[in-house]
C-alpha atoms as a PDB file:
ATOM      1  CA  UNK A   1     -31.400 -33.210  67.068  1.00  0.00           C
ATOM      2  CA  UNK A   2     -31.091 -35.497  63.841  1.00  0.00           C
ATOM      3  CA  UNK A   3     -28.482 -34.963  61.461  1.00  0.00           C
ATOM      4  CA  UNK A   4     -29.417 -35.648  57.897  1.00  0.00           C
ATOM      5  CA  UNK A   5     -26.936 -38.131  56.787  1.00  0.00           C
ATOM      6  CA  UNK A   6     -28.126 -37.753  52.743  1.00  0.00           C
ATOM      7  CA  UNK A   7     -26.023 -34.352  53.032  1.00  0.00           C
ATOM      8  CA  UNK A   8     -22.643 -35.450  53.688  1.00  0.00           C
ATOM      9  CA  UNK A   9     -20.184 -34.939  51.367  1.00  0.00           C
ATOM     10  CA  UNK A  10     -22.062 -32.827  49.511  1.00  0.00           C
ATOM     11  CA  UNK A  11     -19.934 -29.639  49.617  1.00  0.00           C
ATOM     12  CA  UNK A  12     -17.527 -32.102  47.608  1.00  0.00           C
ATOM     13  CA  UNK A  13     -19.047 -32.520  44.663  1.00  0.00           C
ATOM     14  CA  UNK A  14     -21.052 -29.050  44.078  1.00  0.00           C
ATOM     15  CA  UNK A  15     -16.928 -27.342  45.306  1.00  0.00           C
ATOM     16  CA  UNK A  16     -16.112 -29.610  41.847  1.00  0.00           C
ATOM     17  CA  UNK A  17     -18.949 -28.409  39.403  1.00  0.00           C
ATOM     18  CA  UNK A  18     -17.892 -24.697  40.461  1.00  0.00           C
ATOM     19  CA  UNK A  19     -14.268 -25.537  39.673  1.00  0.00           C
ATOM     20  CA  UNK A  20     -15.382 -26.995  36.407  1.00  0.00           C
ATOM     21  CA  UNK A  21     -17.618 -23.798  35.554  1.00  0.00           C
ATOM     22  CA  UNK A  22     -15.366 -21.380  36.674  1.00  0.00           C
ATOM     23  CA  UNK A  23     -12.745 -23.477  34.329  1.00  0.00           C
ATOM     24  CA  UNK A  24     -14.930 -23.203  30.997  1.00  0.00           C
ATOM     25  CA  UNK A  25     -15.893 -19.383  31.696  1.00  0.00           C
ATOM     26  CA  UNK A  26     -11.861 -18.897  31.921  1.00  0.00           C
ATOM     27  CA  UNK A  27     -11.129 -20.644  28.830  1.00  0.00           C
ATOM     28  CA  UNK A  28     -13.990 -18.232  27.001  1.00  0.00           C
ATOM     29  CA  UNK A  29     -12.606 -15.232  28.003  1.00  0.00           C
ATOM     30  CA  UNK A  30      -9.187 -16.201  26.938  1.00  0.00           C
ATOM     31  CA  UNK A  31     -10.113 -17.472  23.553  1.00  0.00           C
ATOM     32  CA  UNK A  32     -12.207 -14.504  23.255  1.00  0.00           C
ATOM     33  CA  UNK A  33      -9.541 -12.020  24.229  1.00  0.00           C
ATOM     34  CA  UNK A  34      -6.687 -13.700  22.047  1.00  0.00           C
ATOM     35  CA  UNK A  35      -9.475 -13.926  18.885  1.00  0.00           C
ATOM     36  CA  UNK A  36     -10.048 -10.125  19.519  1.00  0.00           C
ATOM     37  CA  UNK A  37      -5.810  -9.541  20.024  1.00  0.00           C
ATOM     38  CA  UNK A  38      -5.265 -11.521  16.847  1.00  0.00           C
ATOM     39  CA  UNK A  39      -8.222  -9.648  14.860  1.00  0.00           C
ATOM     40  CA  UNK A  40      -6.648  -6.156  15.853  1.00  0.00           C
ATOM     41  CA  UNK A  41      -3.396  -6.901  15.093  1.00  0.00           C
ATOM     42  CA  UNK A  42      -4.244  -8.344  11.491  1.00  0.00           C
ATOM     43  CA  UNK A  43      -6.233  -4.827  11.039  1.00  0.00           C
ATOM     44  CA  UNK A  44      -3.484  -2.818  12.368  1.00  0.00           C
ATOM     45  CA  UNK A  45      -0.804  -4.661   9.910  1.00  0.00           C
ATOM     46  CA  UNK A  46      -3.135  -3.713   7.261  1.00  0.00           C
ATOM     47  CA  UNK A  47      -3.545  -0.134   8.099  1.00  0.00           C
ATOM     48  CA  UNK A  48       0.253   0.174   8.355  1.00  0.00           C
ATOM     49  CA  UNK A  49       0.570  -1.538   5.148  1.00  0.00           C
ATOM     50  CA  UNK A  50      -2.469   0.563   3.278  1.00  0.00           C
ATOM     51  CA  UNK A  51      -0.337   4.080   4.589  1.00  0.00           C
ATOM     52  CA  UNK A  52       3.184   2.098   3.145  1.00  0.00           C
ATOM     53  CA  UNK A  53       1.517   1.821  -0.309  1.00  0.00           C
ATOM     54  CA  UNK A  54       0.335   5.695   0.195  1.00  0.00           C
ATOM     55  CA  UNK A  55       3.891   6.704   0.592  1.00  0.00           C
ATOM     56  CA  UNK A  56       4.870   4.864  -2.445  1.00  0.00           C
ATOM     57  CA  UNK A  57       2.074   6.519  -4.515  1.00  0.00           C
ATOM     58  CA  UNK A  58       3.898  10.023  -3.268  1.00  0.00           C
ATOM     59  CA  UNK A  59       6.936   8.873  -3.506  1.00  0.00           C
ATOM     60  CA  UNK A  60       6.034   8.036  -7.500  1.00  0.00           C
ATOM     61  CA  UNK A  61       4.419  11.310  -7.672  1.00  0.00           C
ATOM     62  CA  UNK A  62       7.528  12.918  -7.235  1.00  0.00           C
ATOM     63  CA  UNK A  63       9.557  10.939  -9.335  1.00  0.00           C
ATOM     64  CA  UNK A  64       7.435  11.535 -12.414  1.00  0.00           C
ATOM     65  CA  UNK A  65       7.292  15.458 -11.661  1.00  0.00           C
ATOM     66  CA  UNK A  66      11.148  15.324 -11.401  1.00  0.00           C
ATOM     67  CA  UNK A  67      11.639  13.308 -14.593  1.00  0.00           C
ATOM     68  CA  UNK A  68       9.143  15.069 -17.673  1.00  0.00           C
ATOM     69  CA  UNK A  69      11.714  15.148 -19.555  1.00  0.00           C
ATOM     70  CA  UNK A  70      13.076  11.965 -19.184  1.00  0.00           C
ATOM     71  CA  UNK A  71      10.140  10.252 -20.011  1.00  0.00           C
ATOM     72  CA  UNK A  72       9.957  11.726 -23.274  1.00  0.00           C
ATOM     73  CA  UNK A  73      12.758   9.739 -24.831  1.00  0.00           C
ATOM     74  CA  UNK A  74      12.064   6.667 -22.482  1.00  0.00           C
ATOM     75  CA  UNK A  75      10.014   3.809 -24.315  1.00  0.00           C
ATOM     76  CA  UNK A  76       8.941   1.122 -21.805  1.00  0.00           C
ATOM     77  CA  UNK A  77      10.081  -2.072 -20.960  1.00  0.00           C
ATOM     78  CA  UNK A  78       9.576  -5.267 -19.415  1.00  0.00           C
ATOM     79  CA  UNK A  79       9.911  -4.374 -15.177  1.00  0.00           C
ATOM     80  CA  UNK A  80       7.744  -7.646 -14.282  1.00  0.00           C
ATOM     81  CA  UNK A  81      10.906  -9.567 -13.810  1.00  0.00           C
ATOM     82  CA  UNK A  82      12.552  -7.032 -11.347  1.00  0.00           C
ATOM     83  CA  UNK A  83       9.682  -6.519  -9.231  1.00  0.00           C
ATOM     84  CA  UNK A  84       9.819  -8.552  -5.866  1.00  0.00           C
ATOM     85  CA  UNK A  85       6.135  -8.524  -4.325  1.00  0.00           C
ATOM     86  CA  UNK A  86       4.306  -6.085  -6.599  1.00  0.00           C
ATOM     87  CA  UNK A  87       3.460  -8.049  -9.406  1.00  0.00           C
ATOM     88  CA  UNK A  88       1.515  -6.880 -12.281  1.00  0.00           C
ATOM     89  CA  UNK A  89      -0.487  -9.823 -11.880  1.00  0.00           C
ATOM     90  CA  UNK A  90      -2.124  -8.128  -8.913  1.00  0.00           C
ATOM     91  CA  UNK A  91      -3.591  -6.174 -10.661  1.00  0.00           C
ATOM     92  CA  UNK A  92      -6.820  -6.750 -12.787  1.00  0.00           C
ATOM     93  CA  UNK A  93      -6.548  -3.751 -15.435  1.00  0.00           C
ATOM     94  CA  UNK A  94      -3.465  -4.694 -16.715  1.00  0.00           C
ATOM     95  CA  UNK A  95      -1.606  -7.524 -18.678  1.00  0.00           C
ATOM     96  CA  UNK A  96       0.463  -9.872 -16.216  1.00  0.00           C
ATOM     97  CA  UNK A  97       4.270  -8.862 -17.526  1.00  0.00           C
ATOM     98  CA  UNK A  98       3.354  -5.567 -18.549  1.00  0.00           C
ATOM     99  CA  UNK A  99       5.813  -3.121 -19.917  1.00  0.00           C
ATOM    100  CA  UNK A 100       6.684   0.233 -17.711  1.00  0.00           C
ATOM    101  CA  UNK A 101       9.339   2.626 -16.705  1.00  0.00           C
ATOM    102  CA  UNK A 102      10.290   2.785 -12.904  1.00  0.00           C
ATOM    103  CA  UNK A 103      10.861   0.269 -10.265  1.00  0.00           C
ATOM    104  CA  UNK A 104      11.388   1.343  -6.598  1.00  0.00           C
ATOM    105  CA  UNK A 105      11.428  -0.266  -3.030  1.00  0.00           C
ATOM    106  CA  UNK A 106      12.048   1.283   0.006  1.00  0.00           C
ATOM    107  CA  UNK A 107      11.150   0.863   3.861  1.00  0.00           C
ATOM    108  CA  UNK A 108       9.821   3.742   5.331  1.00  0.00           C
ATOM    109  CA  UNK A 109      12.419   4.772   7.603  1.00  0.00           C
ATOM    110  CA  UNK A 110      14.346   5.710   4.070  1.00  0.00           C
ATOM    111  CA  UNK A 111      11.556   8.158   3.374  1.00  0.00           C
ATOM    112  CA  UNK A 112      10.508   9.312   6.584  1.00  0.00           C
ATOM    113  CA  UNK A 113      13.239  10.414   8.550  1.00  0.00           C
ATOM    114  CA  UNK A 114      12.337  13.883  10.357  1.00  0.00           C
ATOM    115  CA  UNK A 115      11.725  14.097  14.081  1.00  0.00           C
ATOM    116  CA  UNK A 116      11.589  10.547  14.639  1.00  0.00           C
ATOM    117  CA  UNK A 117      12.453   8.266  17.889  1.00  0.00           C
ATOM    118  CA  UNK A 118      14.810   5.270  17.420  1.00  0.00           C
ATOM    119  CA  UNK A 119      11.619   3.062  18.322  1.00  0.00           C
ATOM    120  CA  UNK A 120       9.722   4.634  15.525  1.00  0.00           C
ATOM    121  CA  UNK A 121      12.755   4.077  12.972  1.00  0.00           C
ATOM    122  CA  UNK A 122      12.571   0.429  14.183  1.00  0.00           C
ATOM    123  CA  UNK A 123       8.816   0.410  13.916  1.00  0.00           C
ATOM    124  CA  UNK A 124       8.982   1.748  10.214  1.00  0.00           C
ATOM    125  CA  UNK A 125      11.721  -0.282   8.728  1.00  0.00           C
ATOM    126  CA  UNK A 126       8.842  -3.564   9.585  1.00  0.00           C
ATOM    127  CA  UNK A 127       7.177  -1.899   6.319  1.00  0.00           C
ATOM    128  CA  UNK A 128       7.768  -1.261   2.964  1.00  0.00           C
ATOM    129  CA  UNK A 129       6.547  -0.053  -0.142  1.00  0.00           C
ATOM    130  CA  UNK A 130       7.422  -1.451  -3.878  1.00  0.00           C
ATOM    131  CA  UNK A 131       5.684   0.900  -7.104  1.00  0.00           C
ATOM    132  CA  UNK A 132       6.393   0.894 -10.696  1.00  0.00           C
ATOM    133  CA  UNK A 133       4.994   2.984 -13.474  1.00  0.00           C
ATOM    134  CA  UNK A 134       3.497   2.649 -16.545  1.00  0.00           C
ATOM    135  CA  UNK A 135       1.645   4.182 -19.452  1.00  0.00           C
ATOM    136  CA  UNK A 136      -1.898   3.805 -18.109  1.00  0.00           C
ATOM    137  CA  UNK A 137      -3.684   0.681 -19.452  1.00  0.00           C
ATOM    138  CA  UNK A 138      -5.608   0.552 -22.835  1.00  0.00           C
ATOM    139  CA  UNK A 139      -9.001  -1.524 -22.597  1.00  0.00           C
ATOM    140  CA  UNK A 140      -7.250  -4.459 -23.098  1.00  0.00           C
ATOM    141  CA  UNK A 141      -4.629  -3.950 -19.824  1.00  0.00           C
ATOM    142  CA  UNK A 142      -1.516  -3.074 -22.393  1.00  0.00           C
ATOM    143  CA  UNK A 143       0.270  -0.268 -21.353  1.00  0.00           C
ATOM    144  CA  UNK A 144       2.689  -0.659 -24.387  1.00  0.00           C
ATOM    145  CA  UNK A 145       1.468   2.487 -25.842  1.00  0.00           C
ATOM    146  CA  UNK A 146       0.820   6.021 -24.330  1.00  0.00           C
ATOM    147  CA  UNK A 147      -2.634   7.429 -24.167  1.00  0.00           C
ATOM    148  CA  UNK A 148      -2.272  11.248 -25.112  1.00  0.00           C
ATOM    149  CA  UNK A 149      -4.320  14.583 -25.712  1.00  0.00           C
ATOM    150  CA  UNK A 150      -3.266  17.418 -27.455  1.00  0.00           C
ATOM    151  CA  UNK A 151      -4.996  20.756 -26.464  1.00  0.00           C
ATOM    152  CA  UNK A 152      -4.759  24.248 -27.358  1.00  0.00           C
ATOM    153  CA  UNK A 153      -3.521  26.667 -25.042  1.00  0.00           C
ATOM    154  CA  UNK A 154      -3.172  29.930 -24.659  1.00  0.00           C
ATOM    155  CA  UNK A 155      -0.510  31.192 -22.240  1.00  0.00           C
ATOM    156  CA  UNK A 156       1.204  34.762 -20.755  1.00  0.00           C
ATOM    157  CA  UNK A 157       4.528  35.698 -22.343  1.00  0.00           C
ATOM    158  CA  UNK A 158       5.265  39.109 -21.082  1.00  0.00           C
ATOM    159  CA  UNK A 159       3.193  42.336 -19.568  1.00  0.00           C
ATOM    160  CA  UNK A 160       6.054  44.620 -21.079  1.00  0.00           C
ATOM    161  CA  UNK A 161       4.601  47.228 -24.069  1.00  0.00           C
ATOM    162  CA  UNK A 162       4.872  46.350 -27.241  1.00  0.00           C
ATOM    163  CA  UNK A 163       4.972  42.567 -26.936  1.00  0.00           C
ATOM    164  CA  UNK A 164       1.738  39.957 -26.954  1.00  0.00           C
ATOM    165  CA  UNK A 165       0.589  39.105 -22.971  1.00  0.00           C
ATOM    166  CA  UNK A 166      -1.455  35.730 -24.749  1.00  0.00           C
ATOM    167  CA  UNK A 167       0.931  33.198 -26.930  1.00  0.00           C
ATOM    168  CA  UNK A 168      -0.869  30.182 -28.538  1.00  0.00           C
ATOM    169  CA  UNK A 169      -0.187  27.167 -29.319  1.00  0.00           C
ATOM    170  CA  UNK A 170      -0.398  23.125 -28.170  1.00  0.00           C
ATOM    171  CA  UNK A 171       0.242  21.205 -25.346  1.00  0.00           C
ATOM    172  CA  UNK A 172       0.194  16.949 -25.446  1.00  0.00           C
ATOM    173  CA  UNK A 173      -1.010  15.333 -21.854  1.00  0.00           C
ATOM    174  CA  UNK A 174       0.183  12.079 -21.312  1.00  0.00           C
ATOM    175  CA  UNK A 175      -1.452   9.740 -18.785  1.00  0.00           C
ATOM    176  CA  UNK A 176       0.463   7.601 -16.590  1.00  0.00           C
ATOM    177  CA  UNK A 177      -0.175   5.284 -13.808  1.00  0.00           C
ATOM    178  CA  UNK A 178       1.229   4.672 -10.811  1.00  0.00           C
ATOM    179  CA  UNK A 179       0.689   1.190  -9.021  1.00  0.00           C
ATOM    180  CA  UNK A 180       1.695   1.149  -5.718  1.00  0.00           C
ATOM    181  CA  UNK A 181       1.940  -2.036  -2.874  1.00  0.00           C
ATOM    182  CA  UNK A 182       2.726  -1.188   0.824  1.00  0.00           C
ATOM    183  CA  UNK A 183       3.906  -4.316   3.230  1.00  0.00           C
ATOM    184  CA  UNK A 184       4.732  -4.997   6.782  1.00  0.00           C
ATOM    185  CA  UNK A 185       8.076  -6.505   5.955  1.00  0.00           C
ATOM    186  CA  UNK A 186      11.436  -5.231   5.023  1.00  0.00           C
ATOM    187  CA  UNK A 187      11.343  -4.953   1.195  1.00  0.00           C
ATOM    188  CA  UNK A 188      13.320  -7.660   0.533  1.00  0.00           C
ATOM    189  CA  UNK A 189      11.889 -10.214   2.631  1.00  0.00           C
ATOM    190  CA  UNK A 190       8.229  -9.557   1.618  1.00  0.00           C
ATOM    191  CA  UNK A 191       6.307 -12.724   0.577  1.00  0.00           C
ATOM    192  CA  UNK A 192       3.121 -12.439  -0.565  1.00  0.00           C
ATOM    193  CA  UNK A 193       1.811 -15.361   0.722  1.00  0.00           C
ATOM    194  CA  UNK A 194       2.616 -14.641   4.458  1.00  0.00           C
ATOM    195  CA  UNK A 195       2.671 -11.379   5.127  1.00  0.00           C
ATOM    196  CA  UNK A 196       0.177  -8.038   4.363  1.00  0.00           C
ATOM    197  CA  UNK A 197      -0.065  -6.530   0.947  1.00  0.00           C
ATOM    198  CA  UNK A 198      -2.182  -3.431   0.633  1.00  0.00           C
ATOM    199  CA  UNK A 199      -2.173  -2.741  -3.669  1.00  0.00           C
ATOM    200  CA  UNK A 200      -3.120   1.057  -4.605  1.00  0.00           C
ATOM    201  CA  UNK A 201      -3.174   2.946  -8.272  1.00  0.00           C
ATOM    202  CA  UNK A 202      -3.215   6.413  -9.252  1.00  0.00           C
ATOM    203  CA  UNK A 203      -3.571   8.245 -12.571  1.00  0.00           C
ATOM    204  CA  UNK A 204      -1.404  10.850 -13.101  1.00  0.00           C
ATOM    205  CA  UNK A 205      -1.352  13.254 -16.198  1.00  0.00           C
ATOM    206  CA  UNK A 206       1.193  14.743 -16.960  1.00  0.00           C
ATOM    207  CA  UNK A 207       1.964  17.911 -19.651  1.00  0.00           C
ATOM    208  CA  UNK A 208       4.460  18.102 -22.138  1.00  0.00           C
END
């Protein structure tokens, strides 16, 4: 029987081009597989910071119920300077250094609190919210002045005989706005530039 000579040593090099396929296939799947860890963690950072700005847009809701009457003696004033990552300037409707009325910052483990693991207090105090509040913007972004309406109304005094049930009269609605910026840092060490901002508004009206 006559061997064929031509195939020696050919298990060598075809062992090699597997090894070299098998190699390039690998290094697909794990670039693949890190692109899609890196993608889902950017869009996860973003969620958590989109729900940190929601909080702060509560969070400013309840402030601004709590404090009608506070507001009606306050006049605003410059709150660009004190801000730390939620700048006016991120906003387009309004005037970079615009004038308003309340600054806070808080992680969310301050605000939520109830029923919580230690690992999801550690998780929450990665993210942060910063909002301030302002008259809302005139056409030109200034917030300097209020934007009101005064409306009749017509409201129940008492059911009791011999008194009116409907009282007249006015009422003045002032419009405020709330802009709100959620983070996945700690409140202090936020930096625009690295880490994720989410930026929401909300118009609020409030009676007087």
């Amino acid at each position: 029987m006559k061997k064929n000579y031509k195939e020696k040593g050919f298990a060598l090099p075809l062992t090699l081009l597997l090894l070299v396929v098998m190699a390039l296939m690998s290094s697909i799947l794990i670039s693949k597989t890190t692109t899609e860890h890196t993608a889902n963690t950017t869009k996860d950072l973003s969620q958590q910071s989109f729900y940190a700005a929601e909080s702060g847009i509560t969070e400013a809701e309840k402030w601004l119920k709590a404090n009608v009457d506070l507001l009606k003696t306050s006049s605003p004033s410059n709150i660009d300077r004190d801000l730390k990552f939620c700048k006016t300037s991120m906003f387009p409707n309004i005037i970079n250094g615009s004038n308003g009325f309340k600054i806070e910052r808080k992680s969310l483990d301050q605000v939520i609190t109830e029923n919580l693991s230690k690992d999801e207090l550690d998780r929450l105090k990665k993210f942060s919210y910063e909002y301030f509040i302002t008259y809302t913007p005139a056409v030109n972004g200034s917030t300097n002045t209020a934007k009101t309406k005064t409306a009749s109304v017509s409201e129940g005094t008492s059911i009791t005989e011999g008194t009116s049930y409907k009282q007249g009269g006015t009422k003045t609605a002032t419009y405020y706005t709330i802009f709100s910026c959620g983070c996945n840092n700690t409140p202090d060490n936020c930096n625009v530039n690295k880490d994720s901002i989410a930026r929401l508004e909300q118009d609020i009206t409030l009676i007087k």
